[in-house]
C-alpha atoms as a PDB file:
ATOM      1  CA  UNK A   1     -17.081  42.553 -16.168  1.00  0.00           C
ATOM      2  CA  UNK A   2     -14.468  40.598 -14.401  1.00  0.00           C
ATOM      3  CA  UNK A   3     -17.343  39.376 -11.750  1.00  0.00           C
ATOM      4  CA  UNK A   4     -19.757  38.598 -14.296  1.00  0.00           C
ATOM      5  CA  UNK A   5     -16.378  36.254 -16.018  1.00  0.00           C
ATOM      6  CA  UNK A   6     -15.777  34.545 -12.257  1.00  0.00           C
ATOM      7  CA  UNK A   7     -19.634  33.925 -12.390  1.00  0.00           C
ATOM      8  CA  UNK A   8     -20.267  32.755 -15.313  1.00  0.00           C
ATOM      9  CA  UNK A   9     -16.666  30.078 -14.780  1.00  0.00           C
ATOM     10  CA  UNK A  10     -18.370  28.961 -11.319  1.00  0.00           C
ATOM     11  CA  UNK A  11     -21.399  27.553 -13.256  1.00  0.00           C
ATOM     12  CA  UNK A  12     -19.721  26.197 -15.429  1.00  0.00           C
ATOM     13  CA  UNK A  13     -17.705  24.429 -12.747  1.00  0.00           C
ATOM     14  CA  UNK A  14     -20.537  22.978 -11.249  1.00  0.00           C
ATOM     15  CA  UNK A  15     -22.515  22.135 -14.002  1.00  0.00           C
ATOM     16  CA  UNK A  16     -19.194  20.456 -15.221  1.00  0.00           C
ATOM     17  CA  UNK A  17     -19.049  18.070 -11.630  1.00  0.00           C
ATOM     18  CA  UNK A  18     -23.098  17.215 -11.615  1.00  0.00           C
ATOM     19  CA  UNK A  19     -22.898  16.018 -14.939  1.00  0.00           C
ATOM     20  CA  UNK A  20     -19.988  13.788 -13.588  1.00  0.00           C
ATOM     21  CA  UNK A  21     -21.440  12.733 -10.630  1.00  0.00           C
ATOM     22  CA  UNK A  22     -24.414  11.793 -12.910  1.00  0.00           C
ATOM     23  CA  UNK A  23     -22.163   9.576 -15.188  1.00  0.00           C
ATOM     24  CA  UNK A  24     -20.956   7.760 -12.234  1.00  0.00           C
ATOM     25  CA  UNK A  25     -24.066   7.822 -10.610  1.00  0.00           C
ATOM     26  CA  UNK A  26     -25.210   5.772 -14.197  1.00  0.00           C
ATOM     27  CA  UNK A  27     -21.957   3.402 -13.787  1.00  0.00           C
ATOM     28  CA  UNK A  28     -22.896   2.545 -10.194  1.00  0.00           C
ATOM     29  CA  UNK A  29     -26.390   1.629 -11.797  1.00  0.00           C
ATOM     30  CA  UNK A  30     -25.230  -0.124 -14.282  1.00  0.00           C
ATOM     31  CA  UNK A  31     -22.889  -2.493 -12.350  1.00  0.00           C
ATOM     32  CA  UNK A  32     -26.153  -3.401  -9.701  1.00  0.00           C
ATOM     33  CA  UNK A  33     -28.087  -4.375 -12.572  1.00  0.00           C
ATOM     34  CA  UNK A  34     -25.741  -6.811 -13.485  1.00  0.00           C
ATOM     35  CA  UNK A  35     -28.127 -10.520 -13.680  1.00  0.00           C
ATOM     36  CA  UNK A  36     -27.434 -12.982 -10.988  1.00  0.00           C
ATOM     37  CA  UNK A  37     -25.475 -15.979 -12.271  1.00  0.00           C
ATOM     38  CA  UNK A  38     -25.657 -19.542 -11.492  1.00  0.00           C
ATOM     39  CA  UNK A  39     -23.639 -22.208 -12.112  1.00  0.00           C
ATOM     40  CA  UNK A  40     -25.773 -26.211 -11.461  1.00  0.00           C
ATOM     41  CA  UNK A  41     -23.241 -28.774 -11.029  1.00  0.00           C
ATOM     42  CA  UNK A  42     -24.676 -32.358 -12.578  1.00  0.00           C
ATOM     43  CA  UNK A  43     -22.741 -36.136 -12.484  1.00  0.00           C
ATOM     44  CA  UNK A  44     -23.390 -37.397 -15.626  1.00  0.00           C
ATOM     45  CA  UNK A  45     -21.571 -40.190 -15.796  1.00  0.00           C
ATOM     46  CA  UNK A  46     -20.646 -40.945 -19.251  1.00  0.00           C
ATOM     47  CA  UNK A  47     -23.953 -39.977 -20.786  1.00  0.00           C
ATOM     48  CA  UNK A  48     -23.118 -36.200 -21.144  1.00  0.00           C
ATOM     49  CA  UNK A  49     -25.231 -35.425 -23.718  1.00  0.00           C
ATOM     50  CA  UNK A  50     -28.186 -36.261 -23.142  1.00  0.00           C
ATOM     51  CA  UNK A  51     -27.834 -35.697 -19.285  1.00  0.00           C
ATOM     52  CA  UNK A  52     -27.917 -31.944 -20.339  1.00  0.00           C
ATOM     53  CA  UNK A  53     -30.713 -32.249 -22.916  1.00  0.00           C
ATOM     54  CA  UNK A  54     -32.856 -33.717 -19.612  1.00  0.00           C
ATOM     55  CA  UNK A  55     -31.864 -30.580 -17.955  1.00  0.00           C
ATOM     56  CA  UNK A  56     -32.431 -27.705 -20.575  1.00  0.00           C
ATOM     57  CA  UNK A  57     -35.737 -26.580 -20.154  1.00  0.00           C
ATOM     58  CA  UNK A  58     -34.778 -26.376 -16.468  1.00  0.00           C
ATOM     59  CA  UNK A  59     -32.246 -23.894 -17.094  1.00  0.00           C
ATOM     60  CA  UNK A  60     -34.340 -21.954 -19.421  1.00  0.00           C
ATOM     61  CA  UNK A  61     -37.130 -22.188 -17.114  1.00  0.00           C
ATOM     62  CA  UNK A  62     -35.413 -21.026 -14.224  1.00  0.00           C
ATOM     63  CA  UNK A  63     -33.107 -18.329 -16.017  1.00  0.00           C
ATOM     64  CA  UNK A  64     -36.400 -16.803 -17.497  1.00  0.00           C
ATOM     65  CA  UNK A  65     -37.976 -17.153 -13.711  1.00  0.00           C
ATOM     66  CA  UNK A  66     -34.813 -15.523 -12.115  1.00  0.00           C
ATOM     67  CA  UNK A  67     -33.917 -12.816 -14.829  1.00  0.00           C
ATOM     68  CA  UNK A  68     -30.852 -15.270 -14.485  1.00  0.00           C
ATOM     69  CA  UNK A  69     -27.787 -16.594 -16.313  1.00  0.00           C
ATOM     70  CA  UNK A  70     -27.668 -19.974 -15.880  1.00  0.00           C
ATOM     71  CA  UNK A  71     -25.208 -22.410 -16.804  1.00  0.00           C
ATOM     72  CA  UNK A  72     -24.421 -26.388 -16.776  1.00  0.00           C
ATOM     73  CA  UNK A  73     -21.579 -27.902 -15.831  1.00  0.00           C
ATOM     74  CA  UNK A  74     -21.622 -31.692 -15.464  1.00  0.00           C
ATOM     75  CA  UNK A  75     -18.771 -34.175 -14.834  1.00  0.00           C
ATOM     76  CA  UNK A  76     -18.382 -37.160 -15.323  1.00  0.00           C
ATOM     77  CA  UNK A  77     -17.774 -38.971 -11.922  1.00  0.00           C
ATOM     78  CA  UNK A  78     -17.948 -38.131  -8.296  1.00  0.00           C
ATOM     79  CA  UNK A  79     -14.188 -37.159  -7.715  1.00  0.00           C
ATOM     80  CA  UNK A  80     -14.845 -34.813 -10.014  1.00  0.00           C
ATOM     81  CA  UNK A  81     -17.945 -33.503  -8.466  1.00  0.00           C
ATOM     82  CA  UNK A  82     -16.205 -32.804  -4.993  1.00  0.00           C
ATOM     83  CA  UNK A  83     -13.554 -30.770  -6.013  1.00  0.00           C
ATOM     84  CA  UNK A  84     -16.199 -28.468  -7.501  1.00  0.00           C
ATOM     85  CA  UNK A  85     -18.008 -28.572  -4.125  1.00  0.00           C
ATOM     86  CA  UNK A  86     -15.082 -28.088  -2.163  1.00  0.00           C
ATOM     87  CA  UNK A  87     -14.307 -24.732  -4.216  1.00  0.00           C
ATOM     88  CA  UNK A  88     -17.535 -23.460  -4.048  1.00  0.00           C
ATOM     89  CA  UNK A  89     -17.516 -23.040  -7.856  1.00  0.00           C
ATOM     90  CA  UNK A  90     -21.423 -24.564  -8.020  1.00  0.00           C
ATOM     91  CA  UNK A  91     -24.786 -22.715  -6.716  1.00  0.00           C
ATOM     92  CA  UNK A  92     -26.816 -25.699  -6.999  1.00  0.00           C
ATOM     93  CA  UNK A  93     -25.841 -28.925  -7.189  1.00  0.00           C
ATOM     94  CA  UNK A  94     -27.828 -32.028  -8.156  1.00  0.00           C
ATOM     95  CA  UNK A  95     -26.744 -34.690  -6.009  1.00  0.00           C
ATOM     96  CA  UNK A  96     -27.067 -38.157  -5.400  1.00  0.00           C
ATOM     97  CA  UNK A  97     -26.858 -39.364  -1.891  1.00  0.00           C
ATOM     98  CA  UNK A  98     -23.030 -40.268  -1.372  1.00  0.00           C
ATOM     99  CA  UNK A  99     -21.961 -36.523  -2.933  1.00  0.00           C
ATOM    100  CA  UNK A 100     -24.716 -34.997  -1.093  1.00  0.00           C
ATOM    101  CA  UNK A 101     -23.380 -35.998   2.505  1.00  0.00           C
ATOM    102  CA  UNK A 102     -20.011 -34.427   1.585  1.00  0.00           C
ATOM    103  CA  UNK A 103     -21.097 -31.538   0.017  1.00  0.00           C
ATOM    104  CA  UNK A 104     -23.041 -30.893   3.117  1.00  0.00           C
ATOM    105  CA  UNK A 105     -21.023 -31.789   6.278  1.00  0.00           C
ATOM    106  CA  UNK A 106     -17.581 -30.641   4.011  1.00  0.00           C
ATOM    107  CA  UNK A 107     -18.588 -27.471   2.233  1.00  0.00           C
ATOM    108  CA  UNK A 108     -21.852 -26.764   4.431  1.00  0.00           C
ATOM    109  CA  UNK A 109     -23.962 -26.883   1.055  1.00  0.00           C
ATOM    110  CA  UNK A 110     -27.643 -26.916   2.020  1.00  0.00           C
ATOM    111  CA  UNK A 111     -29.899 -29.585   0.753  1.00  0.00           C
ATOM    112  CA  UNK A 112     -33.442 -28.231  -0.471  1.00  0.00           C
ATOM    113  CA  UNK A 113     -35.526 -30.755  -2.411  1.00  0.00           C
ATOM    114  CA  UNK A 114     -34.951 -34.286  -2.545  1.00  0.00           C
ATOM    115  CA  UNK A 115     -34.173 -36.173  -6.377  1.00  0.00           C
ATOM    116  CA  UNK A 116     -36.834 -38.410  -7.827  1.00  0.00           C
ATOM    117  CA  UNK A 117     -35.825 -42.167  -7.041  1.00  0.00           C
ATOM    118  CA  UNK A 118     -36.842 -44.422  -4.389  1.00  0.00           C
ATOM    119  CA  UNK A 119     -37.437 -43.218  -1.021  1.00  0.00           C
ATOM    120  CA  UNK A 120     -34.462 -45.882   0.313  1.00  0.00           C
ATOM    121  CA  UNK A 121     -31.720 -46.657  -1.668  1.00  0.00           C
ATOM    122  CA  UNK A 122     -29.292 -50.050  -1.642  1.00  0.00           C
ATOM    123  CA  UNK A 123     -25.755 -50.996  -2.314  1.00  0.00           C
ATOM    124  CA  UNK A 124     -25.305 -54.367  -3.912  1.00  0.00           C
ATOM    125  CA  UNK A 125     -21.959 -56.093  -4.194  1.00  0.00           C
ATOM    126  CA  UNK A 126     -22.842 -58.310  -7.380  1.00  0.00           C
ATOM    127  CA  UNK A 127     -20.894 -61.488  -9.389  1.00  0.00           C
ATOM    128  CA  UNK A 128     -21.162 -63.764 -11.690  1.00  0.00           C
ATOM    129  CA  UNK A 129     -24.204 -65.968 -11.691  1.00  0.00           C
ATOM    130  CA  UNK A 130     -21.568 -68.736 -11.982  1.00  0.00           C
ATOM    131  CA  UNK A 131     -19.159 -67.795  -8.813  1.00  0.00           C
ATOM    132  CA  UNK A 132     -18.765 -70.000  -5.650  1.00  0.00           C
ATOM    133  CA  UNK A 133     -19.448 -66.934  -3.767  1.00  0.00           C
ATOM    134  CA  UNK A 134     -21.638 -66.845  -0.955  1.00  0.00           C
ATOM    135  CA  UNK A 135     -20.957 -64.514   1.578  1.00  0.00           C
ATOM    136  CA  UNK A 136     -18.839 -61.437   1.933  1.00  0.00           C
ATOM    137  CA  UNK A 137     -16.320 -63.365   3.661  1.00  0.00           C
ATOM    138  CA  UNK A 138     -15.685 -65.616   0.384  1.00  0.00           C
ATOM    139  CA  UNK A 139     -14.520 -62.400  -1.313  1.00  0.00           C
ATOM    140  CA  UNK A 140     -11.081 -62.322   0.718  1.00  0.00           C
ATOM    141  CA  UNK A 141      -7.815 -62.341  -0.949  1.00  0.00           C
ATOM    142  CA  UNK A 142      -9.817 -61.776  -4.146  1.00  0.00           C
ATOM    143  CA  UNK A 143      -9.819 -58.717  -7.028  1.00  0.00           C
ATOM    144  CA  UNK A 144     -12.716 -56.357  -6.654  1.00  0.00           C
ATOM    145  CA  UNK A 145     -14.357 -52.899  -8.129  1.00  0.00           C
ATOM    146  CA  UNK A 146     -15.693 -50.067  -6.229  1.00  0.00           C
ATOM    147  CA  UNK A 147     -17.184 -46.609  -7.867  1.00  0.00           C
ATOM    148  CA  UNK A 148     -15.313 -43.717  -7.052  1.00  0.00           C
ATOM    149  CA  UNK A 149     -14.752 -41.442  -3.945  1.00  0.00           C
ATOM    150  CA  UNK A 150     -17.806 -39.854  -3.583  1.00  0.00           C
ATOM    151  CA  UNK A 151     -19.985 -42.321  -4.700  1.00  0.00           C
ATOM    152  CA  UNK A 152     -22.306 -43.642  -1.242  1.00  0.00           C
ATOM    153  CA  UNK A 153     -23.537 -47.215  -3.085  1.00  0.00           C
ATOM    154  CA  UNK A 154     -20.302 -47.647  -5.250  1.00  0.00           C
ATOM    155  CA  UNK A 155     -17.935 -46.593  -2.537  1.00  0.00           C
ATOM    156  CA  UNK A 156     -18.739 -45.544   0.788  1.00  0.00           C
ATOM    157  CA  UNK A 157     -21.500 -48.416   1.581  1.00  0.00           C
ATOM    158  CA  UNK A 158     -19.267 -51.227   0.641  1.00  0.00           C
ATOM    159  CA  UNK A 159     -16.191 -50.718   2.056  1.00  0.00           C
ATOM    160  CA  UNK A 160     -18.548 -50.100   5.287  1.00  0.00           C
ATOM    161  CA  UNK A 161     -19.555 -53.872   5.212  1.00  0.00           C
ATOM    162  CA  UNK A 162     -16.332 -54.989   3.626  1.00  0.00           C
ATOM    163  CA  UNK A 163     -14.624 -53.395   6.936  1.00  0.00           C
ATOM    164  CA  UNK A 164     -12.434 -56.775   8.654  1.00  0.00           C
ATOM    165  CA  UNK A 165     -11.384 -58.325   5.060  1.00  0.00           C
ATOM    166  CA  UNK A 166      -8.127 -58.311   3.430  1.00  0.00           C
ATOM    167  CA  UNK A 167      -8.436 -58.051  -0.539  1.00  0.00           C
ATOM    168  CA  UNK A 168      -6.070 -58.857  -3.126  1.00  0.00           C
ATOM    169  CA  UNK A 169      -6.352 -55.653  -5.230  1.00  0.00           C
ATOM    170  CA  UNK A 170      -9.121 -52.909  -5.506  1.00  0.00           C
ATOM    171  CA  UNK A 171     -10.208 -51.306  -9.114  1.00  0.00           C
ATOM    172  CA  UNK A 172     -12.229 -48.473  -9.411  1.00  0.00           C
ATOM    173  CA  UNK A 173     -14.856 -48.792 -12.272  1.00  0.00           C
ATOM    174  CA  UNK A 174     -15.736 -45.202 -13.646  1.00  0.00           C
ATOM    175  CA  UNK A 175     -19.454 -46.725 -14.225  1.00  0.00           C
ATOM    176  CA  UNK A 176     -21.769 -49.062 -13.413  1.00  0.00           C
ATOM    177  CA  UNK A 177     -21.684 -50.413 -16.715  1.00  0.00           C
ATOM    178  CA  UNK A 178     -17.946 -51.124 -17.213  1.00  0.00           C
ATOM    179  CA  UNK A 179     -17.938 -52.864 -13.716  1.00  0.00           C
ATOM    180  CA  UNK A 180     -20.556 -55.042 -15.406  1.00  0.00           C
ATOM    181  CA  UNK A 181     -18.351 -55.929 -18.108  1.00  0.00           C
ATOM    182  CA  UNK A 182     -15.411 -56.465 -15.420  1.00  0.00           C
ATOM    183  CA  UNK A 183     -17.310 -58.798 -13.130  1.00  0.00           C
ATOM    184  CA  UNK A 184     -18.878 -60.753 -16.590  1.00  0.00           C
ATOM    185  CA  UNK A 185     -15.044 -61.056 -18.043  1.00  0.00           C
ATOM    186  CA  UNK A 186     -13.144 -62.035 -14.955  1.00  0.00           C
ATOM    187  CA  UNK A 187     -10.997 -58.904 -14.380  1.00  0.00           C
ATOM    188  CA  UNK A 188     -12.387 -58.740 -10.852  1.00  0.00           C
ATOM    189  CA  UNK A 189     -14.707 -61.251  -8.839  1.00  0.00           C
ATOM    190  CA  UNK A 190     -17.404 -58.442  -7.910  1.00  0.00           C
ATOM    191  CA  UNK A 191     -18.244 -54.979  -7.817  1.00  0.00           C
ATOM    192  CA  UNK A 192     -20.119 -52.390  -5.970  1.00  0.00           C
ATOM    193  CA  UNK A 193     -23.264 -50.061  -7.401  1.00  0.00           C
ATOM    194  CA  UNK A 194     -26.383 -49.139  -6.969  1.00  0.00           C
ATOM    195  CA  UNK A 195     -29.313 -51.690  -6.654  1.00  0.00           C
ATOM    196  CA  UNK A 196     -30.819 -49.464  -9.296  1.00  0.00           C
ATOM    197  CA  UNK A 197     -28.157 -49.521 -11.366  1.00  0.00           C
ATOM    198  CA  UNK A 198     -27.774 -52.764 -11.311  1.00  0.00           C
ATOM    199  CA  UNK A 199     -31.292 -53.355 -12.242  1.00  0.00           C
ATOM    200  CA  UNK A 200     -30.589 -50.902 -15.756  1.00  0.00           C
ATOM    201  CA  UNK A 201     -27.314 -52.018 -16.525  1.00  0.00           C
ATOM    202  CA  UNK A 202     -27.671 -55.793 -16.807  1.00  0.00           C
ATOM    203  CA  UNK A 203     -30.330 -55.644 -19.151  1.00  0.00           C
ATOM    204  CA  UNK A 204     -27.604 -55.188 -21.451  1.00  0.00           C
ATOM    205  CA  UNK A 205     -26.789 -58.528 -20.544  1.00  0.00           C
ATOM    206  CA  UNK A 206     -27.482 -62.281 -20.583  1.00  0.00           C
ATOM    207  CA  UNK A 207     -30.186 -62.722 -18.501  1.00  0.00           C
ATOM    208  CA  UNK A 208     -29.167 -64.576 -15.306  1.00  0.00           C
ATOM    209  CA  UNK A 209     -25.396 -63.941 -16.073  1.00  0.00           C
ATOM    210  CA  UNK A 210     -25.270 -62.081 -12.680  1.00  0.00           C
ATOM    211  CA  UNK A 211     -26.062 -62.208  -8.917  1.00  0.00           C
ATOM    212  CA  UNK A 212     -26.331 -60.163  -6.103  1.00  0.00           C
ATOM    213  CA  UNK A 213     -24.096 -61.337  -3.199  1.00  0.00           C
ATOM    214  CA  UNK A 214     -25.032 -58.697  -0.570  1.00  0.00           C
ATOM    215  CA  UNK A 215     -27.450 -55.870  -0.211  1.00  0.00           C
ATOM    216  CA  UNK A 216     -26.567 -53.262   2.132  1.00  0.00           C
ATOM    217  CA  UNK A 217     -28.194 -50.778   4.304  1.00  0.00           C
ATOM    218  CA  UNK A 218     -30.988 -48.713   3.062  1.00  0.00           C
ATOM    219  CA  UNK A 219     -29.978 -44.878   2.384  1.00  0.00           C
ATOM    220  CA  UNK A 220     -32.233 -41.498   2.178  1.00  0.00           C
ATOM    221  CA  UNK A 221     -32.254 -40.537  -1.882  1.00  0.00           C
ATOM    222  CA  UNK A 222     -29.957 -37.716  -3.019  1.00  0.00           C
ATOM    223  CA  UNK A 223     -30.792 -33.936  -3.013  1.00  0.00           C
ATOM    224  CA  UNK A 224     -31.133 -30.775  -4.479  1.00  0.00           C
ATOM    225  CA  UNK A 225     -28.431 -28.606  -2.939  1.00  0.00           C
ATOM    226  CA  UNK A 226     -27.627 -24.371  -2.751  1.00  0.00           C
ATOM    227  CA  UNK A 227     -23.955 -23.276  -2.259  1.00  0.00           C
ATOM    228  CA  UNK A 228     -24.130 -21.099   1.292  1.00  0.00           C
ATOM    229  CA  UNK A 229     -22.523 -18.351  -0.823  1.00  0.00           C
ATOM    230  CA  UNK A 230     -25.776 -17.560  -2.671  1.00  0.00           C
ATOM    231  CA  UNK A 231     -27.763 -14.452  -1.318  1.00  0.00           C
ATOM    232  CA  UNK A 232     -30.300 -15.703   1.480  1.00  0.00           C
ATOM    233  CA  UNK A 233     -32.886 -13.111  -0.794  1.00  0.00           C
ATOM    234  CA  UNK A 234     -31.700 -15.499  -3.884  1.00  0.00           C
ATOM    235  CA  UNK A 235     -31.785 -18.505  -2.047  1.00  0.00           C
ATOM    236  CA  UNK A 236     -35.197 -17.983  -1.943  1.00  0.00           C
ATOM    237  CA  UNK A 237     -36.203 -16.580  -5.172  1.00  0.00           C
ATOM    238  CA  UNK A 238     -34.238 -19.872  -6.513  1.00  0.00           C
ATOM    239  CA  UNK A 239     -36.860 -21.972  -4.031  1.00  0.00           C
ATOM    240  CA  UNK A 240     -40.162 -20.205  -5.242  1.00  0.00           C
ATOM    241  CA  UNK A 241     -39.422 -20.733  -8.870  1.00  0.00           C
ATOM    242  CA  UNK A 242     -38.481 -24.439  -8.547  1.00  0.00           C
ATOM    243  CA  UNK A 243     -41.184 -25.161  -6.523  1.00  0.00           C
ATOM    244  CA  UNK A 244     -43.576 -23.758  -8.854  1.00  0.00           C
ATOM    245  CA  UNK A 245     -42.052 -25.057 -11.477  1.00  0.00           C
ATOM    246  CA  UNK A 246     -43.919 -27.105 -14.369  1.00  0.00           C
ATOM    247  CA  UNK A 247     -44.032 -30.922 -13.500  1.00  0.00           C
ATOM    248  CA  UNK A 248     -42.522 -31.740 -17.061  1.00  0.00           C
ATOM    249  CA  UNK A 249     -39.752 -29.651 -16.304  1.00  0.00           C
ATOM    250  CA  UNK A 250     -39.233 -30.945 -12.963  1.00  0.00           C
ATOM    251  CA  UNK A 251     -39.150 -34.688 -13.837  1.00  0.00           C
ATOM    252  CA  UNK A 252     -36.723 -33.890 -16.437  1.00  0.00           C
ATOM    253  CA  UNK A 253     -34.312 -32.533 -13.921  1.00  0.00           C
ATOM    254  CA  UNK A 254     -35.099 -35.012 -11.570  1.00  0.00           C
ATOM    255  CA  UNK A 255     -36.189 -33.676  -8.161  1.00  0.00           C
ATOM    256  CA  UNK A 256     -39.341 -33.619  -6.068  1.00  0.00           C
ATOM    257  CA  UNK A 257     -40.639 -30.017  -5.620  1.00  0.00           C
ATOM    258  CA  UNK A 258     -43.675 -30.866  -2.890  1.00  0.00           C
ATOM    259  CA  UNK A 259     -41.465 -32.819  -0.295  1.00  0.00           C
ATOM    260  CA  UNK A 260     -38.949 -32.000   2.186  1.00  0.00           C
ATOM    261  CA  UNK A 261     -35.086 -32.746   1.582  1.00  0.00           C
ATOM    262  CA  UNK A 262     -33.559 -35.710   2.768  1.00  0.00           C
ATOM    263  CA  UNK A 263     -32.253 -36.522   6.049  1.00  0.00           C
ATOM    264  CA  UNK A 264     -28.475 -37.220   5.714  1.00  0.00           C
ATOM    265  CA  UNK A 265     -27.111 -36.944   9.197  1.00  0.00           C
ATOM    266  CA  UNK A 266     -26.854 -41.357   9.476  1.00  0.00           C
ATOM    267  CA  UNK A 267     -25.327 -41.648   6.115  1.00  0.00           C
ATOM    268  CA  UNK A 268     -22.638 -38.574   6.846  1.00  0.00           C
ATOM    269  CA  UNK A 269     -21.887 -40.423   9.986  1.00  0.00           C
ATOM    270  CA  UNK A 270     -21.377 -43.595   8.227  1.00  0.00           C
ATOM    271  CA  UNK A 271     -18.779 -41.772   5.370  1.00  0.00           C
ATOM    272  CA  UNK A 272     -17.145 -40.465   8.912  1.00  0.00           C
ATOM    273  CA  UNK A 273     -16.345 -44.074   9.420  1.00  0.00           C
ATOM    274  CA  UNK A 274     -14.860 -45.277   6.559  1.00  0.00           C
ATOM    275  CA  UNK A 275     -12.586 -42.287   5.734  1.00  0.00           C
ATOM    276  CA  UNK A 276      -9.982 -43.717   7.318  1.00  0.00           C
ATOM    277  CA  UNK A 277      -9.884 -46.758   5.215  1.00  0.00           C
ATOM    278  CA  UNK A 278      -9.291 -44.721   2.267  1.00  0.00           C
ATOM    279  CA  UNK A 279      -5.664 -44.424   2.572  1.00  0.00           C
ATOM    280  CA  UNK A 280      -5.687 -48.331   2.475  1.00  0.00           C
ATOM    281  CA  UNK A 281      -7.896 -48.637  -0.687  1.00  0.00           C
ATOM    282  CA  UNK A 282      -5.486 -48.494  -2.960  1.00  0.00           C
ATOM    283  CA  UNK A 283      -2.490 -50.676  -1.596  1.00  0.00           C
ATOM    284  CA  UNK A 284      -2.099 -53.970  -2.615  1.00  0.00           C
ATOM    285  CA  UNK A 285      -3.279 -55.770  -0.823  1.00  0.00           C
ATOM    286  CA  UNK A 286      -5.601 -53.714   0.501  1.00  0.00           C
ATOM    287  CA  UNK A 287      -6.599 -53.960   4.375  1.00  0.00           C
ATOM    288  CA  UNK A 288      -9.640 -53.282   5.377  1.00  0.00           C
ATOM    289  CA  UNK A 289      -9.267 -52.730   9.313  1.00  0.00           C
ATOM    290  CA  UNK A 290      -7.513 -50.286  11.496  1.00  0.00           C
ATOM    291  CA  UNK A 291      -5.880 -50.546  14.557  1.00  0.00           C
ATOM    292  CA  UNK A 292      -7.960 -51.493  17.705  1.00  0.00           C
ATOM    293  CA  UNK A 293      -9.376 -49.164  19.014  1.00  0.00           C
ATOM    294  CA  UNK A 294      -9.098 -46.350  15.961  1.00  0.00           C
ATOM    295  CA  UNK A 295     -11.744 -43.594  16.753  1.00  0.00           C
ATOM    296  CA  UNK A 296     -14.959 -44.252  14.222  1.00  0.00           C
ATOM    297  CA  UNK A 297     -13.810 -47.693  12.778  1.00  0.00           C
ATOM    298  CA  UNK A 298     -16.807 -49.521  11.682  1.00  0.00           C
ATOM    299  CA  UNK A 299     -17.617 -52.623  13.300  1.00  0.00           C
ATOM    300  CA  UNK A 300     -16.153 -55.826  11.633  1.00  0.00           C
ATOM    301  CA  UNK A 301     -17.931 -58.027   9.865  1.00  0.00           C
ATOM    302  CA  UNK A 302     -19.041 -61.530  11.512  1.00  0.00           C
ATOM    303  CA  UNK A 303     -18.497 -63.228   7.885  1.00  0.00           C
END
């Protein structure tokens, strides 16, 4: 009898342990089922709302495609935007061309598609119709705006070709638009954006109330970019489903599914450059050279 007790308690035993390797077999399960999550970072300037409406069906599209939860987050200017890259804290990012260098030669973010937009890209330094200005050298000793830091036609790109000049005072316009209204009211004697930009933003405008002083360089577009975090397996999951994408939902979010990402490696080199001139930009006045000699200083100006 006492056998048949110490039987009977040994089944019980182990019936007792599979059932609990079972429930944490089911826990274990449970946790690898978990969806994959993505965070897309977006500069949205201040048009917020909408800039997310443009991008919804995107999301939904790709969260469907991926069995995905996928979130927005935009800001609302580029300084912003790299503190986000620098922490990792987006999967994708959707770039223009200025936040794109950084993200990749800073946080080694990998570009993927490029964003619709023309192939090559300007900076123009505009004022008022109205100005004596004709050269970049006329803007010495005098008020101007740039975009912020991050921003490759409202920041990077001009203080590239403003290298050699010494400027009364630099503001920093958080759009496109409110530099407009700067340069038109006299707060500062010109400003930096995008030749596209420009183009939008002064239809708001008197026509012929403005001029464009310089053009700059020509610049790749920006990109579509994956954190180097994401799974090499999702990384390419993410790919397939945006390249196959519907073109409705692509042109909302802006990027070119058929073509190959941009090439960046001239403009990184150029944001190499400048960096040093940031500590300068906002001193008053501000001085736009470096010591002889200072490893990467752009060459100066001949206006």
């Amino acid at each position: 009898m006492g056998q048949l007790r110490r039987f009977c308690n040994l089944c019980l035993a182990s019936l007792v342990a599979v059932l609990l390797l079972q429930a944490v077999g089911c826990g274990t399960a449970k946790v690898s089922d978990q969806p994959m999550r993505l965070t897309v970072g977006l500069v949205s300037y201040d048009d917020g709302a909408s800039s997310l409406e443009k991008y919804q069906r995107f999301q939904t599209y790709l969260a469907e495609q991926l069995h995905a939860v996928v979130e927005l987050e935009p800001v609302f200017n580029e300084i912003r935007a790299v503190e986000e890259i620098r922490a990792d804290n987006w999967s994708l990012v959707f770039a223009p061309s200025g936040l794109a260098a950084i993200a990749i030669a800073e946080a080694n973010y990998l570009p993927i598609f490029p964003t619709l937009g023309p192939p090559k890209q300007k900076s123009v330094l505009v004022v008022r119709d109205d100005s004596s200005f004709q050269g970049l050298g006329d803007l010495a000793n005098q008020t101007i705006a740039l975009g912020e830091a991050g921003s490759a036609t409202g920041y990077y790109l001009p203080l590239y070709d403003l290298y050699g000049l010494t400027l009364a005072k630099i503001e920093f316009a958080s759009t496109p638009a409110t530099m407009l209204v700067w340069i038109a009211d006299g707060r500062v004697a010109a400003g930096a954006m995008s030749e596209d930009d420009f183009q939008q933003q002064r239809k708001a405008f008197e026509e012929g109330e403005f001029r464009v002083l310089h053009a700059s360089r020509a610049i790749p577009p920006g990109a579509v970019l994956i954190s180097p975090n994401v799974d090499r397996n999702q990384q390419q999951y993410i790919e397939q489903a945006m390249q196959s994408a519907p073109s409705n939902i692509t042109a909302d979010a802006g990027y070119v599914p058929n073509a190959s990402p941009p090439d960046l490696t001239q403009l990184i080199a150029l944001v190499e450059k400048v960096r040093p001139l940031e500590s300068r930009v906002k001193e008053q006045p501000a001085v736009l050279t470096l010591e002889s000699g200072a490893p990467g200083a752009p060459a100066a100006k001949g206006n």
